[in-house]
N, C-alpha and C. Protein backbone atom coordinates (compact mmCIF):
# COMPACT_ATOMS: atom_id res chain seq x y z
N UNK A 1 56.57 166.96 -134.79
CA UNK A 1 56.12 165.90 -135.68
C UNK A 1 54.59 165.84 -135.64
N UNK A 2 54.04 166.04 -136.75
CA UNK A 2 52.59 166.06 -136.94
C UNK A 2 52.42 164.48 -136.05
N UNK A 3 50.59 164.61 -135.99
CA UNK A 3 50.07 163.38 -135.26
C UNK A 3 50.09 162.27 -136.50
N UNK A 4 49.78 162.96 -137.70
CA UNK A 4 49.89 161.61 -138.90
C UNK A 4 51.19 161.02 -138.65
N UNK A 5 51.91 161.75 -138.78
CA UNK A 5 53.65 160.43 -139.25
C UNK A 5 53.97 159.94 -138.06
N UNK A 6 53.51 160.56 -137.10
CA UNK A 6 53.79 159.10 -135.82
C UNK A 6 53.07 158.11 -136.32
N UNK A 7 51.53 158.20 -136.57
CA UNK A 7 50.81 157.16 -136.57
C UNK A 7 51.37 156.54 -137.71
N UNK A 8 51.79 156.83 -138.49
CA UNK A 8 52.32 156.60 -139.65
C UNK A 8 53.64 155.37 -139.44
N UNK A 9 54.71 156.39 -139.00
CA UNK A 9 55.75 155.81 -138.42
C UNK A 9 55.88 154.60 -137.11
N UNK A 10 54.66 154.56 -136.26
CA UNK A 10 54.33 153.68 -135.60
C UNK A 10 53.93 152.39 -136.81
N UNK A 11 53.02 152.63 -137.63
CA UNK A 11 52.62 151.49 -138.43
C UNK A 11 53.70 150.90 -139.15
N UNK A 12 54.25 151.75 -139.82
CA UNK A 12 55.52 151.23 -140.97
C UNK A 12 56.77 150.34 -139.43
N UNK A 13 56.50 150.79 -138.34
CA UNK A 13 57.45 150.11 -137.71
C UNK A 13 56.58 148.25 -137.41
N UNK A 14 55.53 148.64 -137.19
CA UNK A 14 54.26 147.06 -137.03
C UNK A 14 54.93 146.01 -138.77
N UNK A 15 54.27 146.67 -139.40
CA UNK A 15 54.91 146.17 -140.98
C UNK A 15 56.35 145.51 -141.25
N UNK A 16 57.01 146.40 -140.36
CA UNK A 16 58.39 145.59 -140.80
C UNK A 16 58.71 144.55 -139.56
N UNK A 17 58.07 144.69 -138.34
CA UNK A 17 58.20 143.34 -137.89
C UNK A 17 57.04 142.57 -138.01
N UNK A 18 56.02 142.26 -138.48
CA UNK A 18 55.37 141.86 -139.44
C UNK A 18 56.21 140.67 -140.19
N UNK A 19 57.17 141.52 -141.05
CA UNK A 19 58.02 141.24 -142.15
C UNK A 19 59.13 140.01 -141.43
N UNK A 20 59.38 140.53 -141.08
CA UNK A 20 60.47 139.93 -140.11
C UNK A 20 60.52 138.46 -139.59
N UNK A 21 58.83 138.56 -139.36
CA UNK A 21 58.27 137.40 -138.16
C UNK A 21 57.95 136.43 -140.01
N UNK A 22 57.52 136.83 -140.63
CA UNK A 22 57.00 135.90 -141.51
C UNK A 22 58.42 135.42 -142.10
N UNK A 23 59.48 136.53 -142.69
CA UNK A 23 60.23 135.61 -143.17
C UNK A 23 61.11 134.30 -142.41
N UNK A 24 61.24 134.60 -141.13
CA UNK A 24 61.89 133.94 -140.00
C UNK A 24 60.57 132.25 -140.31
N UNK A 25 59.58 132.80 -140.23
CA UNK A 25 58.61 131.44 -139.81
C UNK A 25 58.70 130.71 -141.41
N UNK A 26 58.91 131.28 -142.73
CA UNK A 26 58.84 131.25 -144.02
C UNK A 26 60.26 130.22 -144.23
N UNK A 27 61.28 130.91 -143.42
CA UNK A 27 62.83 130.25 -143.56
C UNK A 27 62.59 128.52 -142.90
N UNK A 28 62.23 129.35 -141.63
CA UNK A 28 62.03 127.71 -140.81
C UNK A 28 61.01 126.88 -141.65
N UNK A 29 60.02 126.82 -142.49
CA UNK A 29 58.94 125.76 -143.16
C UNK A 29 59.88 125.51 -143.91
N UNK A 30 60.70 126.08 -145.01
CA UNK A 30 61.19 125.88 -146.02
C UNK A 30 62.06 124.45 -145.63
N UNK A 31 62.78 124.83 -144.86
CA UNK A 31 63.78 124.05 -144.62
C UNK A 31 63.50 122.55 -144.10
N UNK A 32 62.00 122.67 -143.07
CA UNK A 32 61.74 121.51 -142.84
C UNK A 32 61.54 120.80 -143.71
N UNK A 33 60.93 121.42 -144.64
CA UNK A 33 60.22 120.74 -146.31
C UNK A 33 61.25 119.80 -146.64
N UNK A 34 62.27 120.65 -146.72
CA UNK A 34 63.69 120.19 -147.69
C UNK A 34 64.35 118.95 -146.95
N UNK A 35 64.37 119.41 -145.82
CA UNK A 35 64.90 118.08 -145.17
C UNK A 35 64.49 116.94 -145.25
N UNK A 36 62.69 116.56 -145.58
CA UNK A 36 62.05 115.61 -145.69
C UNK A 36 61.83 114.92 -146.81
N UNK A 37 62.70 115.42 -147.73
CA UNK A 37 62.53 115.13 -148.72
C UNK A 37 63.75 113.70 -148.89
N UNK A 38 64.04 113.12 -150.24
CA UNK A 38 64.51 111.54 -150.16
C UNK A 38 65.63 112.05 -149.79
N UNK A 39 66.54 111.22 -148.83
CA UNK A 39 67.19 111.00 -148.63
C UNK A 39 68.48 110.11 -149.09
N UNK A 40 69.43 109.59 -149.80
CA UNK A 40 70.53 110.66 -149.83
C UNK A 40 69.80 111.57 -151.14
N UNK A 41 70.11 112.89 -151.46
CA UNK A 41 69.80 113.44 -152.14
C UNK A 41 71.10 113.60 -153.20
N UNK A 42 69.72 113.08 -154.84
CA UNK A 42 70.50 112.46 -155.87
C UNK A 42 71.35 113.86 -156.22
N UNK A 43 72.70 113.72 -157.21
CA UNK A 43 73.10 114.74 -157.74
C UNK A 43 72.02 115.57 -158.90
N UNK A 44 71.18 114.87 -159.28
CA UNK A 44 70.23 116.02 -160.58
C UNK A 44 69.17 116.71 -159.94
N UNK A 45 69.33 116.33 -158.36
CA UNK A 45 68.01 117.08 -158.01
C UNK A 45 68.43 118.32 -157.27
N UNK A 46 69.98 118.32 -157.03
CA UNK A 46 70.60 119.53 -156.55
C UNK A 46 70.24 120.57 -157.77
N UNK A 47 70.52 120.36 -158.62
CA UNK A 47 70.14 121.66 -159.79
C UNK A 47 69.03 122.42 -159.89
N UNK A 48 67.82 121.41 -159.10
CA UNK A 48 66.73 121.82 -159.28
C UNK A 48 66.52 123.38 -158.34
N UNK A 49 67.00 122.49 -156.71
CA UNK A 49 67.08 123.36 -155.81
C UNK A 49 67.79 124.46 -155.66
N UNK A 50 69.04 124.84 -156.74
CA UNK A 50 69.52 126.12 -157.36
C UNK A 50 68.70 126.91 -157.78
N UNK A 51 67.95 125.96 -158.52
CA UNK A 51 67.17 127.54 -159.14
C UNK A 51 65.82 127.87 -158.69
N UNK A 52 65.58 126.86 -157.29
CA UNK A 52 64.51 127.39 -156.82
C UNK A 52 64.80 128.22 -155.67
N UNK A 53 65.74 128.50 -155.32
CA UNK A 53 66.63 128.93 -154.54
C UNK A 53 66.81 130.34 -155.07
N UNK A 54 67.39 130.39 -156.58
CA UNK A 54 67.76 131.26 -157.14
C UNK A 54 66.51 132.17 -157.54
N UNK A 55 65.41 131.56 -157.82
CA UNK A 55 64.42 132.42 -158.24
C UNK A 55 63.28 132.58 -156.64
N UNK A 56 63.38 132.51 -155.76
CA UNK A 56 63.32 132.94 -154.11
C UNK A 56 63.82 134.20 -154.67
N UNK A 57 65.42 134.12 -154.26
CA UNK A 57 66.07 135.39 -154.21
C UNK A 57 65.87 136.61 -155.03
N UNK A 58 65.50 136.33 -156.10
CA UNK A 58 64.51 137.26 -156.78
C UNK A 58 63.88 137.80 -156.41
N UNK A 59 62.79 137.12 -156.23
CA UNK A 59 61.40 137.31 -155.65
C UNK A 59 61.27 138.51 -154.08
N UNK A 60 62.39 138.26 -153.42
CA UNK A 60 62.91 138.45 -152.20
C UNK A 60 63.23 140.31 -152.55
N UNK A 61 64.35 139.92 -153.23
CA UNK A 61 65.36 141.20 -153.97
C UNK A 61 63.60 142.49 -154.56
N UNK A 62 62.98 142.04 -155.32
CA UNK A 62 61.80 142.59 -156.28
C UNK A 62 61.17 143.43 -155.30
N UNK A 63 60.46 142.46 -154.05
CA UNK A 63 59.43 142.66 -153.01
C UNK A 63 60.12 143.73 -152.35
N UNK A 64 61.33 143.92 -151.72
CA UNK A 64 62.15 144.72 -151.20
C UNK A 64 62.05 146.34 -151.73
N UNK A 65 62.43 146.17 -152.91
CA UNK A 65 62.41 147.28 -153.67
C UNK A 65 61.09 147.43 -154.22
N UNK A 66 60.19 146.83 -154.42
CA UNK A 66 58.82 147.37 -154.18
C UNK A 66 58.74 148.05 -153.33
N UNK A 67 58.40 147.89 -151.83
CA UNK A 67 58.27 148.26 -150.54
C UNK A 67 59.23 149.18 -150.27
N UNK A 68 60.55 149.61 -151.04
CA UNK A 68 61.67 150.68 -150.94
C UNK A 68 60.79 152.01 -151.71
N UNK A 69 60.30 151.18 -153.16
CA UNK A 69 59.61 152.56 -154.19
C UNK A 69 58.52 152.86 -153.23
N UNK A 70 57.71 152.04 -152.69
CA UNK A 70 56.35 152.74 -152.17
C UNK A 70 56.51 153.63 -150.99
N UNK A 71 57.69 153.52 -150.21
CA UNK A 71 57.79 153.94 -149.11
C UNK A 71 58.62 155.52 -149.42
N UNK A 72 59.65 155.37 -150.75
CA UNK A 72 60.25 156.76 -151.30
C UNK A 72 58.85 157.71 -151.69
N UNK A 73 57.63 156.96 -152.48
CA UNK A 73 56.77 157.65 -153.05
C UNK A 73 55.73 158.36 -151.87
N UNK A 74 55.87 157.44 -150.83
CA UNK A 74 54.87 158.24 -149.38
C UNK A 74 55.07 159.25 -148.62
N UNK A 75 56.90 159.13 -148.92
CA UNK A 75 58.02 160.39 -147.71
C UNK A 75 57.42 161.78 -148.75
N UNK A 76 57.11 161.33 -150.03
CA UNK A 76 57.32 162.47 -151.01
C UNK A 76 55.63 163.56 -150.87
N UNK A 77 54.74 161.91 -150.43
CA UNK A 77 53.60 163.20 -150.28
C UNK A 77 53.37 163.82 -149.53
């Protein structure tokens, strides 16, 4: 194994726990948020949190496969 793709492969391993640590700390804010919010929580404001929920998961799904294409396009050079 050349000296690049260790160094390489050492980094891409930093990056994904990186990744890891933010979404973990990202999950935990979220949630505190939510919890603080009014209490009992009305039925029209559940809808809201569907689709902010729903468009997260997007966002989530996109970033992924970003970081899938860039990482297919790096093995290739």
């Amino acid at each position: 194994m050349a000296p690049l793709a260790r160094y390489s492969a050492k980094v891409m391993g930093l990056v994904l726990i990186g990744v890891a640590v933010a979404c973990y700390i990202g999950w935990h804010f979220s949630q505190a948020r939510a919890a603080h919010r009014g209490i009992p929580v009305r039925k029209g404001q559940l809808k809201s949190y569907r689709k902010d929920r729903t468009h997260h998961i997007v966002w989530i799904v996109g970033i992924g496969l970003l970081i899938l294409l860039i990482l297919l396009i790096a093995s290739h050079a």
